[in-house]
Every structure is written in structure tokens, then in C-alpha cells.
N, C-alpha and C. Protein backbone atom coordinates (compact mmCIF):
# COMPACT_ATOMS: atom_id res chain seq x y z
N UNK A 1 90.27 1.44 -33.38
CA UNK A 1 91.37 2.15 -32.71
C UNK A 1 90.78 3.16 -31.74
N UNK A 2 90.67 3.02 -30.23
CA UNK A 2 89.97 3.73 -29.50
C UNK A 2 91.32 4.76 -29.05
N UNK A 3 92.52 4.73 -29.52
CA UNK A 3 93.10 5.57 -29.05
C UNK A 3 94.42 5.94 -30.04
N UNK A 4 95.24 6.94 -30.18
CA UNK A 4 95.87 7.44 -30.89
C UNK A 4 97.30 8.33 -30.56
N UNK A 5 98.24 8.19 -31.13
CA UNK A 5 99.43 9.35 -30.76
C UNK A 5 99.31 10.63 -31.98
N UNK A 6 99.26 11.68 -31.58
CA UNK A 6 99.11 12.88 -32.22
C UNK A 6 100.70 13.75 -31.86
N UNK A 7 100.95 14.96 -32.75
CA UNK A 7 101.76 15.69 -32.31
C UNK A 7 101.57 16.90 -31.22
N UNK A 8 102.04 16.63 -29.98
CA UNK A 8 102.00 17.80 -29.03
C UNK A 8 101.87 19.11 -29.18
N UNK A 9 103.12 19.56 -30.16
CA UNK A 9 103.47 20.88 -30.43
C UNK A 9 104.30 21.08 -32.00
N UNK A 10 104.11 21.77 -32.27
CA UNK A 10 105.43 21.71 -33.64
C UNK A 10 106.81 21.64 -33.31
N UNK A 11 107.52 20.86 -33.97
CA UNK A 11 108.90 20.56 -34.40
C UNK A 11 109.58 20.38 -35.46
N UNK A 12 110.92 21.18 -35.29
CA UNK A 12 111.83 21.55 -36.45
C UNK A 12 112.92 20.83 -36.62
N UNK A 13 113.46 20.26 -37.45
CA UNK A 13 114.32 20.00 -38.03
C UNK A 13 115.45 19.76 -39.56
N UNK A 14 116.56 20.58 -39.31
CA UNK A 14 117.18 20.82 -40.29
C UNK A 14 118.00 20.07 -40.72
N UNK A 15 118.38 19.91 -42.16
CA UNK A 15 119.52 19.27 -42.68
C UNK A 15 119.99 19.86 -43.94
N UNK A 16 121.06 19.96 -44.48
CA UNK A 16 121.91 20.36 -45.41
C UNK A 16 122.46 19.15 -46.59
N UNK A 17 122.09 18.88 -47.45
CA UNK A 17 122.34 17.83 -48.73
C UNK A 17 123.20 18.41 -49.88
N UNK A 18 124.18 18.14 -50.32
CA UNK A 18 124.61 18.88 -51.45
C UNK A 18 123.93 20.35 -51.75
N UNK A 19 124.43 21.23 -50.54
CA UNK A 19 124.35 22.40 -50.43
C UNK A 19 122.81 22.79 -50.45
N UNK A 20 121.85 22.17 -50.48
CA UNK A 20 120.27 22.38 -50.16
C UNK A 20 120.21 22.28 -49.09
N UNK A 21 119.27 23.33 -48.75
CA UNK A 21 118.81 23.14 -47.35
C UNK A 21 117.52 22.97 -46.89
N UNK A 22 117.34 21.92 -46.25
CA UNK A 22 115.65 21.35 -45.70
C UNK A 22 115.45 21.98 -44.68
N UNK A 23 114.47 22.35 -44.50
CA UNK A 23 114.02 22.51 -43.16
C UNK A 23 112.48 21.70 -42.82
N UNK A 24 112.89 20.48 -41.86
CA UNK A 24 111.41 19.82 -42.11
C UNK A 24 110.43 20.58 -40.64
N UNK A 25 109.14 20.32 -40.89
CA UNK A 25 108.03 20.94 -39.48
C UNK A 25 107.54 19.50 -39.52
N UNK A 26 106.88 19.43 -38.21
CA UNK A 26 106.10 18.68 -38.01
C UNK A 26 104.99 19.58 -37.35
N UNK A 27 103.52 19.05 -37.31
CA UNK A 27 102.80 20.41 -36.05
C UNK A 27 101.22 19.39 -36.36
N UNK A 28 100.35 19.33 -35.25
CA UNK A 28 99.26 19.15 -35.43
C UNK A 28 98.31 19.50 -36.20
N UNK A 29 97.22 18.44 -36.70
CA UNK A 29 96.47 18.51 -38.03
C UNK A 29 95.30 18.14 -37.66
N UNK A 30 93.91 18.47 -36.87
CA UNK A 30 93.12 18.18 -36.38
C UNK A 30 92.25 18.18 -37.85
N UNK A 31 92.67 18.82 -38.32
CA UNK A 31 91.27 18.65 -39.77
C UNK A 31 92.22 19.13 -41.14
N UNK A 32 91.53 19.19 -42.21
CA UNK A 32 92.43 19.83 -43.59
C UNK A 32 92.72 21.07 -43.36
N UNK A 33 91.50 21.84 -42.64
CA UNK A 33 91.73 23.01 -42.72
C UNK A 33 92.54 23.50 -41.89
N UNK A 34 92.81 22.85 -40.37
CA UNK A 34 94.32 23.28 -39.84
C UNK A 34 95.67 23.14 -40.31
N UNK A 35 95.76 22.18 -41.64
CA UNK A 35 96.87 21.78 -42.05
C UNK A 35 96.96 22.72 -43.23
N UNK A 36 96.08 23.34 -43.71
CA UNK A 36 96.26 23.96 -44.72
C UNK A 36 96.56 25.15 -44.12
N UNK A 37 96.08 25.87 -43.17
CA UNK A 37 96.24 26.76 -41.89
C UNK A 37 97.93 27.05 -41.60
N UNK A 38 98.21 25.73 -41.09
CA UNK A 38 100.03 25.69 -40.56
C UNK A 38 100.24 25.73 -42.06
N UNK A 39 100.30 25.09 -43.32
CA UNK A 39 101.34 25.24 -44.04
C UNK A 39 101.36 26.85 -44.84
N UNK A 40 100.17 27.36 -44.91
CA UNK A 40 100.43 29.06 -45.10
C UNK A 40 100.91 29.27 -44.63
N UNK A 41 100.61 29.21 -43.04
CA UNK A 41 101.89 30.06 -42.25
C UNK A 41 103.77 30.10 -42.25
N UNK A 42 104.06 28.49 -42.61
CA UNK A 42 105.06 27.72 -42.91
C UNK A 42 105.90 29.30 -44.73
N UNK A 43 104.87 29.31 -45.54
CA UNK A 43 104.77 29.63 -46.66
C UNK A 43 104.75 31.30 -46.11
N UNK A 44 104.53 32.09 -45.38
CA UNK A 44 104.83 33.33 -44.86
C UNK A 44 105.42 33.38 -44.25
N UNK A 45 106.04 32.41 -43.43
CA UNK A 45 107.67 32.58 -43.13
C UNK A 45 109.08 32.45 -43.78
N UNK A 46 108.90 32.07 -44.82
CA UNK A 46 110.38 31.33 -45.79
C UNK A 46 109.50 31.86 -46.94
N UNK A 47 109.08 33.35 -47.20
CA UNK A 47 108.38 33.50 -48.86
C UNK A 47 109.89 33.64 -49.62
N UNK A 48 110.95 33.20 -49.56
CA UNK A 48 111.93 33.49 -50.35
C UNK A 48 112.79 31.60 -50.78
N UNK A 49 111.59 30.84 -49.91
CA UNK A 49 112.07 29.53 -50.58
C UNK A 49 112.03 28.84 -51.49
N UNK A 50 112.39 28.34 -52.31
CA UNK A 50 112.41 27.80 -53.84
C UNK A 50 111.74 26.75 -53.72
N UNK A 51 111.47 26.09 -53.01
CA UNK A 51 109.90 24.78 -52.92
C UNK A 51 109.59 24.89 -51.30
N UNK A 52 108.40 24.71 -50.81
CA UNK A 52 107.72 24.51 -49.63
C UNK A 52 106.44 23.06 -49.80
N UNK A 53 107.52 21.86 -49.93
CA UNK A 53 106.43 20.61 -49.80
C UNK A 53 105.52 20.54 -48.80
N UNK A 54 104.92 19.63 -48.37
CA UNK A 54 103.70 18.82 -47.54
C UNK A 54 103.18 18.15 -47.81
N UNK A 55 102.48 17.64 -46.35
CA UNK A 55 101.98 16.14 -46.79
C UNK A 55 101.00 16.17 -45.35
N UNK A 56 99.44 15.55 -45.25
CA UNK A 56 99.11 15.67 -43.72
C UNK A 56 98.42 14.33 -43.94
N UNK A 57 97.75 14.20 -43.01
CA UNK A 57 97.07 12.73 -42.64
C UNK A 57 95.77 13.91 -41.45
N UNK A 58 94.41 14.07 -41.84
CA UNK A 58 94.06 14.66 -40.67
C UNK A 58 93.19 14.08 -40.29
N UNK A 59 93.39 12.85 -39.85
CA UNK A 59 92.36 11.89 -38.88
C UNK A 59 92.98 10.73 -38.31
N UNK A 60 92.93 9.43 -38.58
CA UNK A 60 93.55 8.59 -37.44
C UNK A 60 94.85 8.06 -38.22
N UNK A 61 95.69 7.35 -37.47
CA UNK A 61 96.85 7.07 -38.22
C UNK A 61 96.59 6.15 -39.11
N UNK A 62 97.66 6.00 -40.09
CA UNK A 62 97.78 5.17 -41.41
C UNK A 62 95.86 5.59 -42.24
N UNK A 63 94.87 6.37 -41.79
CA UNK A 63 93.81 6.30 -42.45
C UNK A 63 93.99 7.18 -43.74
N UNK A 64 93.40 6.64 -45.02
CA UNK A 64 93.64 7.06 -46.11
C UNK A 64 92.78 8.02 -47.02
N UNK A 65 91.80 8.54 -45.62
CA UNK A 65 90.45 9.01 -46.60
C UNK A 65 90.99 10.44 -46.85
N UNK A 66 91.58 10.94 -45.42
CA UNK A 66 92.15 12.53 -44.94
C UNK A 66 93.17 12.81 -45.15
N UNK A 67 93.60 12.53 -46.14
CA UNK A 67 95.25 12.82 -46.57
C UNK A 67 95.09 13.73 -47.80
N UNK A 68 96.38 14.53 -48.04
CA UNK A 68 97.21 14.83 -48.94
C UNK A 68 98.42 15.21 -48.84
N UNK A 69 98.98 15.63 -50.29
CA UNK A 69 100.39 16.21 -50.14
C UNK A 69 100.54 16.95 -51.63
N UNK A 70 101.47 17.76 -51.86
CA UNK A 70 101.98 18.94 -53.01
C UNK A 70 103.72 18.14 -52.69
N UNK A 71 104.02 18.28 -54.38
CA UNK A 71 105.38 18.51 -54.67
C UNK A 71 106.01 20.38 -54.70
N UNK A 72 105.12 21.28 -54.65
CA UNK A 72 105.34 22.42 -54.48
C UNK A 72 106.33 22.77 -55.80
N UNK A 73 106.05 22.05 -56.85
CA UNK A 73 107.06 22.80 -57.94
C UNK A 73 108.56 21.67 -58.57
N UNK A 74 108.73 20.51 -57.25
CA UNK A 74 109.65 19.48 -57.38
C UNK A 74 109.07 18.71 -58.38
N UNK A 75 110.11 18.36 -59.29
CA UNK A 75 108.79 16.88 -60.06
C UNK A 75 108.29 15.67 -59.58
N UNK A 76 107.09 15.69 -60.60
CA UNK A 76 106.34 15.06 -59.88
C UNK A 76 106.95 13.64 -59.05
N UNK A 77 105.66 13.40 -57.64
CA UNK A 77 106.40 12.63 -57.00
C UNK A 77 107.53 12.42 -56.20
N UNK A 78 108.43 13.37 -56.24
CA UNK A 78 109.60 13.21 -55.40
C UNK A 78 109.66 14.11 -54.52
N UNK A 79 108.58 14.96 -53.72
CA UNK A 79 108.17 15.09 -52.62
C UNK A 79 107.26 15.10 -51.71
N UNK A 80 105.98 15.44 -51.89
CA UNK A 80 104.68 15.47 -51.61
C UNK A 80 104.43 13.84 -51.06
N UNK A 81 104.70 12.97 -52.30
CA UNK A 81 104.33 11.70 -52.27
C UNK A 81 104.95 10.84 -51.20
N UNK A 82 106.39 11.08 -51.00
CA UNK A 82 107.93 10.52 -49.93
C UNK A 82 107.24 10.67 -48.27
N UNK A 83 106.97 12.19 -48.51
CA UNK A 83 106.76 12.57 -47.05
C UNK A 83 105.39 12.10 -46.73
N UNK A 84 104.52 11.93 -47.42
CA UNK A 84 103.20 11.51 -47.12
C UNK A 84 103.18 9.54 -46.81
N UNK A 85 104.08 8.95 -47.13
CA UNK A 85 104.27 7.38 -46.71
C UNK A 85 104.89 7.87 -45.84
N UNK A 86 105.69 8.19 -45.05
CA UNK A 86 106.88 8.50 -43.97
C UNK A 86 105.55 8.58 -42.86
N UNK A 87 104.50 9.65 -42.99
CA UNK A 87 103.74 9.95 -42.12
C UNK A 87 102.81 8.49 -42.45
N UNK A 88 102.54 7.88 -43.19
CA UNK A 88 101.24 6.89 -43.18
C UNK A 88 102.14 5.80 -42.96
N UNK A 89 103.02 5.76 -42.62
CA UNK A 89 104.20 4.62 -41.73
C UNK A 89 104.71 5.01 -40.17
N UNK A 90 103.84 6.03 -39.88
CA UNK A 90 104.27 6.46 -38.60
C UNK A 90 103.31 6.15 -37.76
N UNK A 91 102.70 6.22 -36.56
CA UNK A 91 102.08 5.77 -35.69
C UNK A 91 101.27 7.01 -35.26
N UNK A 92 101.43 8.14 -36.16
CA UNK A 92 100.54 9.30 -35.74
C UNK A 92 99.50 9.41 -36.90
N UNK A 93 98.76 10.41 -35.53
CA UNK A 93 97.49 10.72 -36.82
C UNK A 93 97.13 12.24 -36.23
N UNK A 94 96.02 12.62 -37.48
CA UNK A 94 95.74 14.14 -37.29
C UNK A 94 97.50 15.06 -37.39
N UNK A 95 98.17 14.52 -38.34
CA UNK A 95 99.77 15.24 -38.41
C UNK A 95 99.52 15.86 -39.61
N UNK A 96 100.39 17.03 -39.36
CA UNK A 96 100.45 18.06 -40.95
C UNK A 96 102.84 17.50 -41.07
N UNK A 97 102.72 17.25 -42.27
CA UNK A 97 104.31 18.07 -42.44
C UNK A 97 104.86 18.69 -43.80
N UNK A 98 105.87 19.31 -43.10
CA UNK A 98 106.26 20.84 -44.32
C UNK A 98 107.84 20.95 -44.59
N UNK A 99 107.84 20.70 -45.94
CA UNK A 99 109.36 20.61 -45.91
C UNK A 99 110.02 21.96 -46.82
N UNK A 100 110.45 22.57 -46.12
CA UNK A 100 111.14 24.03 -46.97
C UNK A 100 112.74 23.39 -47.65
N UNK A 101 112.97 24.18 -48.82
CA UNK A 101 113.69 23.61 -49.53
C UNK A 101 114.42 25.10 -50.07
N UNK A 102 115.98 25.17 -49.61
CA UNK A 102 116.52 26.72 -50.34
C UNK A 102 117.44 25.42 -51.46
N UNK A 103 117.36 25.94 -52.42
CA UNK A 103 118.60 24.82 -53.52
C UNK A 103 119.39 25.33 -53.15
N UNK A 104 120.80 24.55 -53.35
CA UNK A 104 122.20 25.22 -53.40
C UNK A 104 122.72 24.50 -54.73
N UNK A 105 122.14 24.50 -55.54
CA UNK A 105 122.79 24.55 -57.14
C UNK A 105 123.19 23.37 -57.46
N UNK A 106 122.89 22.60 -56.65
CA UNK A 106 123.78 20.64 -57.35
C UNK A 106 122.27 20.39 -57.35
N UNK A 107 121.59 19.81 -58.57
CA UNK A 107 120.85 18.95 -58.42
C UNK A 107 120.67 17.81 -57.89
N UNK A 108 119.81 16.99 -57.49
CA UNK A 108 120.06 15.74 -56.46
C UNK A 108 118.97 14.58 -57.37
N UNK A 109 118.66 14.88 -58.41
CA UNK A 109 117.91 14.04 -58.94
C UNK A 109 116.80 13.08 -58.23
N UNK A 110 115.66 12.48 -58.60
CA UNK A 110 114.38 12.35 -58.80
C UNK A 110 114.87 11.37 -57.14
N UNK A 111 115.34 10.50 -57.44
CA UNK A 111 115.96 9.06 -56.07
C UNK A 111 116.30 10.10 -54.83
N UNK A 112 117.67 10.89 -54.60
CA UNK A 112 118.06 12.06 -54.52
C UNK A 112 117.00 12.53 -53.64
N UNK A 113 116.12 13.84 -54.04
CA UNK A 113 114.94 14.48 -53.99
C UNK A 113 114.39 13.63 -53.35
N UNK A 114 113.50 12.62 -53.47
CA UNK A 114 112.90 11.77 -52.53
C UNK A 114 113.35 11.01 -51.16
N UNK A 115 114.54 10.90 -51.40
CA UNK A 115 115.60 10.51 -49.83
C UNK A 115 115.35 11.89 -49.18
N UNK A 116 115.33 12.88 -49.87
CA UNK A 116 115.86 13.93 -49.09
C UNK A 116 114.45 14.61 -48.25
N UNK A 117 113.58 14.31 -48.77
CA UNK A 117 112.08 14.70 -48.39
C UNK A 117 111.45 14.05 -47.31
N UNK A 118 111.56 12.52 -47.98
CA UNK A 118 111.36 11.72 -46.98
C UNK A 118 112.64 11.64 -45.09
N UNK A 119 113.59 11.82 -45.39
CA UNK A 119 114.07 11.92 -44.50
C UNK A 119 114.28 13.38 -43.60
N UNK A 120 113.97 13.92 -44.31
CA UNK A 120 113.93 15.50 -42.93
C UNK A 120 112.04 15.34 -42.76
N UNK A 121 111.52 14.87 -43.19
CA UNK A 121 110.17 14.48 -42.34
C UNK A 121 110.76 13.24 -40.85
N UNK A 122 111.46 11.96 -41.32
CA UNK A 122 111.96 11.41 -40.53
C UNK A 122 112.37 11.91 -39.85
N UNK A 123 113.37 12.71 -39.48
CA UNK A 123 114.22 13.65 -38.73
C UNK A 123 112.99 14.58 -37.67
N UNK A 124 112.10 15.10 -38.45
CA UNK A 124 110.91 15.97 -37.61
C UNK A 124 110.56 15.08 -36.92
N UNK A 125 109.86 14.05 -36.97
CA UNK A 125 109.35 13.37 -36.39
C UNK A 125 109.59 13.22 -35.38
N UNK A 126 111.24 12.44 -35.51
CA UNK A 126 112.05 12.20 -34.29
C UNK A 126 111.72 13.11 -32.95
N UNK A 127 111.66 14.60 -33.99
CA UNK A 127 112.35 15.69 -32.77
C UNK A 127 110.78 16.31 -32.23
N UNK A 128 110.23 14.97 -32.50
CA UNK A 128 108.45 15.44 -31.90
C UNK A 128 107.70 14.91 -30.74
N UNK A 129 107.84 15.73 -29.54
CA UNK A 129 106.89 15.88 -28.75
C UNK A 129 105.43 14.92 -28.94
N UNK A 130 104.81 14.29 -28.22
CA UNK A 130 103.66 13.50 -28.93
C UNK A 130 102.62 13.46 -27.68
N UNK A 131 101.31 13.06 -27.81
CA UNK A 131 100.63 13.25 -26.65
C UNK A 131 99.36 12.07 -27.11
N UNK A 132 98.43 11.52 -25.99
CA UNK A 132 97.61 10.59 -26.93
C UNK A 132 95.90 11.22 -27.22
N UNK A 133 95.86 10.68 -28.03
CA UNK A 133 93.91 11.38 -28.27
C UNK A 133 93.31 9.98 -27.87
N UNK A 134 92.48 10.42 -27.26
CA UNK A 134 91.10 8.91 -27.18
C UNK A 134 90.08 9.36 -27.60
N UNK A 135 89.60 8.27 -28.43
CA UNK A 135 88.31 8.48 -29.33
C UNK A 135 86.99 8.04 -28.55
N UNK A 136 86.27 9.26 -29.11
CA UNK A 136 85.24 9.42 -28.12
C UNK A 136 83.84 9.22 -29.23
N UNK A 137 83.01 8.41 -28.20
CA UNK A 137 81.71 8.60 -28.67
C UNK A 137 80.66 9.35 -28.43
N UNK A 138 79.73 10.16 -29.22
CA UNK A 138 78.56 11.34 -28.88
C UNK A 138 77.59 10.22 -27.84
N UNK A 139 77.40 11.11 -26.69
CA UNK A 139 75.60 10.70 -25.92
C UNK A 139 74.87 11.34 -25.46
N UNK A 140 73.59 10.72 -25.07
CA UNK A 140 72.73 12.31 -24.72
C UNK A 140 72.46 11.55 -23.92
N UNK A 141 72.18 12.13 -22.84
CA UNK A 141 71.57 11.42 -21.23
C UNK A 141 70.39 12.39 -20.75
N UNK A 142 69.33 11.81 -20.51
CA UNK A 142 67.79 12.26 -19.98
C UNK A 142 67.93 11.87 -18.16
N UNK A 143 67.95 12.83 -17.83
CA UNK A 143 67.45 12.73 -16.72
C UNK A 143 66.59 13.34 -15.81
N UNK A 144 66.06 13.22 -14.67
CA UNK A 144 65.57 14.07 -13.64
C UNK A 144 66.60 15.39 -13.02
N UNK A 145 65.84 16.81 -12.81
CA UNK A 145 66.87 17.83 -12.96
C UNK A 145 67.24 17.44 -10.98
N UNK A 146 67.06 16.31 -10.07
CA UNK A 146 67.34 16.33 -9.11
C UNK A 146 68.83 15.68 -9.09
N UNK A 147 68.87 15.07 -9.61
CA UNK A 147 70.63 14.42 -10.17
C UNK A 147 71.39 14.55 -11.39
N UNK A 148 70.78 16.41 -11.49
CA UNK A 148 72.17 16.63 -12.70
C UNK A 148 73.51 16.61 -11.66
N UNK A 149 73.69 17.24 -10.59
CA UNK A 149 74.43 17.45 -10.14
C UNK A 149 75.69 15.80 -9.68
N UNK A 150 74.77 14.63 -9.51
CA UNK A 150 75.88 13.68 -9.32
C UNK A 150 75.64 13.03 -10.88
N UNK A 151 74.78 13.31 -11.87
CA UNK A 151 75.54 12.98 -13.37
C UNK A 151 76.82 13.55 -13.60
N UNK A 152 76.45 15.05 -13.73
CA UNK A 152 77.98 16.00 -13.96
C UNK A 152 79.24 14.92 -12.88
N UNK A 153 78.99 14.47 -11.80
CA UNK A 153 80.37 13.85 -10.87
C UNK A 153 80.68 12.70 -11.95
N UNK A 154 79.52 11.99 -12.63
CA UNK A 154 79.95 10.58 -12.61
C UNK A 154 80.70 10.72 -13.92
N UNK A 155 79.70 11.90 -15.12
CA UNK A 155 80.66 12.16 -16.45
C UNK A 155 81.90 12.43 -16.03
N UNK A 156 82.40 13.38 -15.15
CA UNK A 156 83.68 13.36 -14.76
C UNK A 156 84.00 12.84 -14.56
N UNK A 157 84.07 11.32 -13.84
CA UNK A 157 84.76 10.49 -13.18
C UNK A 157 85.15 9.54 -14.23
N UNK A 158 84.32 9.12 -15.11
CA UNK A 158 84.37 8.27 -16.37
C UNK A 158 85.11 9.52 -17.54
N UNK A 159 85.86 10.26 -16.93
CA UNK A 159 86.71 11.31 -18.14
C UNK A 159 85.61 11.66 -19.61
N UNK A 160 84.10 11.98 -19.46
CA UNK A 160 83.01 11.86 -20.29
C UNK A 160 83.42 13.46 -20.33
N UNK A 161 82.92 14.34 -21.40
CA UNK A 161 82.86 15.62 -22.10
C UNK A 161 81.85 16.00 -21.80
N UNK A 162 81.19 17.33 -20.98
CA UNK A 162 80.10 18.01 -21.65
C UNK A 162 79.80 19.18 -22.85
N UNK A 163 78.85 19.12 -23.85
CA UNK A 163 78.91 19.33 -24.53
C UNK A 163 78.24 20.44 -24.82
N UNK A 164 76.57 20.28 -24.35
CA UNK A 164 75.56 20.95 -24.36
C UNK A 164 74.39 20.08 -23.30
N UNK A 165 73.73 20.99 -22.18
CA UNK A 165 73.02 21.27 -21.15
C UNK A 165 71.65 21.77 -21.45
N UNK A 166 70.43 21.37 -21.62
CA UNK A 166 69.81 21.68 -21.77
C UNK A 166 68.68 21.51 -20.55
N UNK A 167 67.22 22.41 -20.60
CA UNK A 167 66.70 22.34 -19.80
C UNK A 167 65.00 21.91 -20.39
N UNK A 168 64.98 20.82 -20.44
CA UNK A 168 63.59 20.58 -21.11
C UNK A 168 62.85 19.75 -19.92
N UNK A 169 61.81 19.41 -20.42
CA UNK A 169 60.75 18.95 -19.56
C UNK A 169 61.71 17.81 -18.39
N UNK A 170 62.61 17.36 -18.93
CA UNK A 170 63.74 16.85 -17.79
C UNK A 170 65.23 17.50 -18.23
N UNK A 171 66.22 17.65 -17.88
CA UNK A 171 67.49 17.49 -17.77
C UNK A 171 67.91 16.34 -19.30
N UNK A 172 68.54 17.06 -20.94
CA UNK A 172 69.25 16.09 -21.39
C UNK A 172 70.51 16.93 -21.32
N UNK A 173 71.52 16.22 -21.63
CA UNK A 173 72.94 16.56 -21.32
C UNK A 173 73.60 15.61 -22.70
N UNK A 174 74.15 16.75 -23.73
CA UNK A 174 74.79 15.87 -25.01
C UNK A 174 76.37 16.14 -24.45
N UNK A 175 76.47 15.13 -24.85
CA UNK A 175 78.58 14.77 -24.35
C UNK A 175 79.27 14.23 -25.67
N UNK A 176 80.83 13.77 -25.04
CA UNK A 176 81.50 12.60 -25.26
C UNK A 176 82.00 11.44 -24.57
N UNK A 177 82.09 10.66 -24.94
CA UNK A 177 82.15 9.35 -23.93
C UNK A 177 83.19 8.31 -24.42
N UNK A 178 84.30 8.46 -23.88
CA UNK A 178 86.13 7.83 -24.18
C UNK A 178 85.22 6.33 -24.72
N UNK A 179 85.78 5.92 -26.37
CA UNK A 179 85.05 4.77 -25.96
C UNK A 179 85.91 3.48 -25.67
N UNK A 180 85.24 2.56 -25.27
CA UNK A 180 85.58 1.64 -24.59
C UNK A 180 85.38 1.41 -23.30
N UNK A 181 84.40 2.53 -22.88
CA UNK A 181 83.96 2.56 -21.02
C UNK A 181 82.50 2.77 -21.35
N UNK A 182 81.62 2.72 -22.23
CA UNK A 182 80.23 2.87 -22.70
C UNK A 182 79.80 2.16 -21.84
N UNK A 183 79.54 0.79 -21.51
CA UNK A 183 79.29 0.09 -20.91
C UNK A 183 79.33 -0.06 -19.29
N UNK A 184 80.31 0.44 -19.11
CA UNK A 184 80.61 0.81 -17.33
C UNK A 184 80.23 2.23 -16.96
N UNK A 185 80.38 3.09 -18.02
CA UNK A 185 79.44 4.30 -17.65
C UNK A 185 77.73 4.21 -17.63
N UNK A 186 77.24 3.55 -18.60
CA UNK A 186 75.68 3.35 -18.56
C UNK A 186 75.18 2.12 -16.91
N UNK A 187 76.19 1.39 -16.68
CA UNK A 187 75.82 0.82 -15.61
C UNK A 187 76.08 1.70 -14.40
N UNK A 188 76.77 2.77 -14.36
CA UNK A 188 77.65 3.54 -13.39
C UNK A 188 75.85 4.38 -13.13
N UNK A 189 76.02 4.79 -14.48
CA UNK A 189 74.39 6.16 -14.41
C UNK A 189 73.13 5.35 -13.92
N UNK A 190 72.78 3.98 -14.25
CA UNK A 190 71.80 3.38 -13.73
C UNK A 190 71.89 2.80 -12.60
N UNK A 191 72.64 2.84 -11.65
CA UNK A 191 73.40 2.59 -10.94
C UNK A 191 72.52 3.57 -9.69
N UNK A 192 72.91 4.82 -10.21
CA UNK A 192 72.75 6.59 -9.97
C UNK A 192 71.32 6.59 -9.59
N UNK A 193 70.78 6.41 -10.59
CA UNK A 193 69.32 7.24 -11.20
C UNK A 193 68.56 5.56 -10.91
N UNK A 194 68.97 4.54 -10.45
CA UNK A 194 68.17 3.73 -10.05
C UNK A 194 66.86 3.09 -11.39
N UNK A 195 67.55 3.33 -12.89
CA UNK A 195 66.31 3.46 -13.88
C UNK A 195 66.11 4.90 -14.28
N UNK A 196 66.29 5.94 -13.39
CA UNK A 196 65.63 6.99 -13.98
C UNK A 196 66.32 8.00 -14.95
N UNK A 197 67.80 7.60 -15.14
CA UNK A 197 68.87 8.11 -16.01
C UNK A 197 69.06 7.03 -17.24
N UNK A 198 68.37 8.10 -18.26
CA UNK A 198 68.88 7.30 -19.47
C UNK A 198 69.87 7.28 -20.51
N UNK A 199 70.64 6.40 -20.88
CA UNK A 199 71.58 7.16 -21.66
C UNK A 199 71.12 6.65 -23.32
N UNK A 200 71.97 7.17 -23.66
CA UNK A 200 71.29 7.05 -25.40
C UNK A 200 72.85 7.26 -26.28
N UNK A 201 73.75 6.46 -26.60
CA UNK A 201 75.10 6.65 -27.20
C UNK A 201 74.69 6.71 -29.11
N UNK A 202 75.10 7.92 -29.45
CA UNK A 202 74.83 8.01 -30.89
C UNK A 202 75.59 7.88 -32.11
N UNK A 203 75.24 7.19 -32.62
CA UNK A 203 75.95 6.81 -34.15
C UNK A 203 77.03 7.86 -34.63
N UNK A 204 78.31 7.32 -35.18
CA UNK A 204 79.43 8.29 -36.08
C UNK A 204 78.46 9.53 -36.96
């Protein structure tokens, strides 16, 4: 999967069930620790809510290594678990979501509870902004310090990252490199450097 839909920005959405009230988030999850990040914050805004679920995915979509989720106090399973398939059935990745929960005194039982979790994540979703990530591969390129200046054009032109610049006995330059253009960028640089630009693309 060289490319991905992520969430833009955070989004809210509310719903009301036999007098409970959801409030689902959606918001970007670049790692655990941003998702654990947004849902404190989620948890210092509503400290007067009677459950605050979640569920994130923080790497590519449907991947199963970077996940979790909390029932926050619901029994087990009928929230944490709902909203976390909703997101590993969605087409995003790197997503956090947070479902605030005030009761209004009717229980909604275990079936209930899980419709209700799972669907104000649905509902967020909807009301989410989305943007795409392309997955990039690490490289280090050696060159002569007389054509850093049309390397830097060509990494740009091939949408390549710089990363770190160094100045050693030649010019290396560590990046990222969108993949799926590896190949047209290393012919692009030898192209350049006539042989004298090397590139070197490095392992996950």
C-alpha cells in the first residue's frame, strides 16, 4: 500500500439514544502516543462523563499490529471492541476515536451499547475531513558537493524529503522517497551526475 487516507483534522459528532448522550471524535493518530495524547485531552474536557471509550489504528489501514481500544468502565466488549472494527472497516489509517458517553438512566443493554458505540464512530467518520499520506522510503545519496544544488531540484521535483545534509569527504544527503518513483528517481540522479550520484534506498 504505497498510499493511504488519514484524518485531516478532528471531527465531532453527536447523538442522543434513550436519553444518553454520545459524543463521537474522530482526530489523527500518527503513532500510540498521539492517540493516547488526543484521548487525555478528550478526558480533560468532559471530566464529568460517565464513560470516555476509544479505539485507534496508528499505522496503515485495516493493519493489526498498532491498534487498541478501552471499554472505559462499559462491559466488557461493548465499546472499545465496536468502535475499533468500525475503524479497521474503514479505509483510514493512523486514526484515533473517542466516544464520550453522559447516561440518561435507561440502560441500553450489551447489543444496545455496541450499536451505539459503533455508530457515533460511524457518524464521526462521516463528518471527517480526510487527506492522503504516501509512503515513503529512507535514501542516502553520495554525491560530488558541485551538484548538491541540482540534486536538491531533482529531490524536489520527484516530491523526495530532505532529511539530513551532511558534509563529508563528498556531499551525502539522507531523505524520503514517495515509493513507487525509486526507480525513475535513481535514473533521473544518474541521469544528473552522469555515474557520479549515487543513490542507496534503505531497508524498513
Amino acid at each position: 500500500m504505497s498510499s493511504f487516507l488519514i484524518p485531516a483534522t478532528t471531527a465531532c459528532c453527536e447523538q442522543t439514544i434513550k436519553n444518553s448522550q454520545f459524543i463521537g471524535f474522530i482526530a489523527p493518530a500518527p503513532s500510540a502516543e498521539a492517540a493516547h495524547e488526543f484521548i487525555a485531552k478528550i478526558k480533560l474536557q468532559y471530566p464529568d462523563a460517565r464513560h470516555v471509550c476509544w479505539a485507534f489504528i496508528a499505522g496503515k489501514p485495516k493493519q493489526t499490529t498498532l491498534v487498541s481500544c478501552s471499554d472505559d468502565g462499559e462491559p466488557a466488549g461493548t465499546a472499545g471492541k465496536p468502535m475499533l472494527n468500525v475503524l479497521l472497516h474503514s479505509e483510514l489509517g493512523e486514526v484515533v476515536a473517542v466516544v464520550v458517553r453522559y447516561f440518561g438512566g435507561v440502560k441500553l443493554g450489551t447489543g444496545g451499547l455496541a450499536r451505539a458505540y459503533s455508530s457515533s464512530v460511524t457518524r464521526a467518520i462521516q463528518q471527517t475531513p480526510t487527506c492522503l499520506k504516501i509512503a515513503m522510503q529512507a535514501l542516502q545519496i553520495t554525491a560530488p558537493y558541485a551538484l548538491e544544488d541540482a540534486v536538491r531540484r531533482c529531490l524536489t521535483d520527484w516530491k523526495c524529503q530532505i532529511l539530513k545534509v551532511e558534509y563529508l569527504p563528498e556531499l551525502q544527503i539522507n531523505g524520503l522517497c514517495p515509493i513507487g518513483v525509486q526507480t525513475q528517481l535513481q535514473q533521473a540522479l544518474g541521469e544528473l551526475g552522469r555515474g557520479q550520484v549515487l543513490v542507496d534506498f534503505l531497508s524498513e
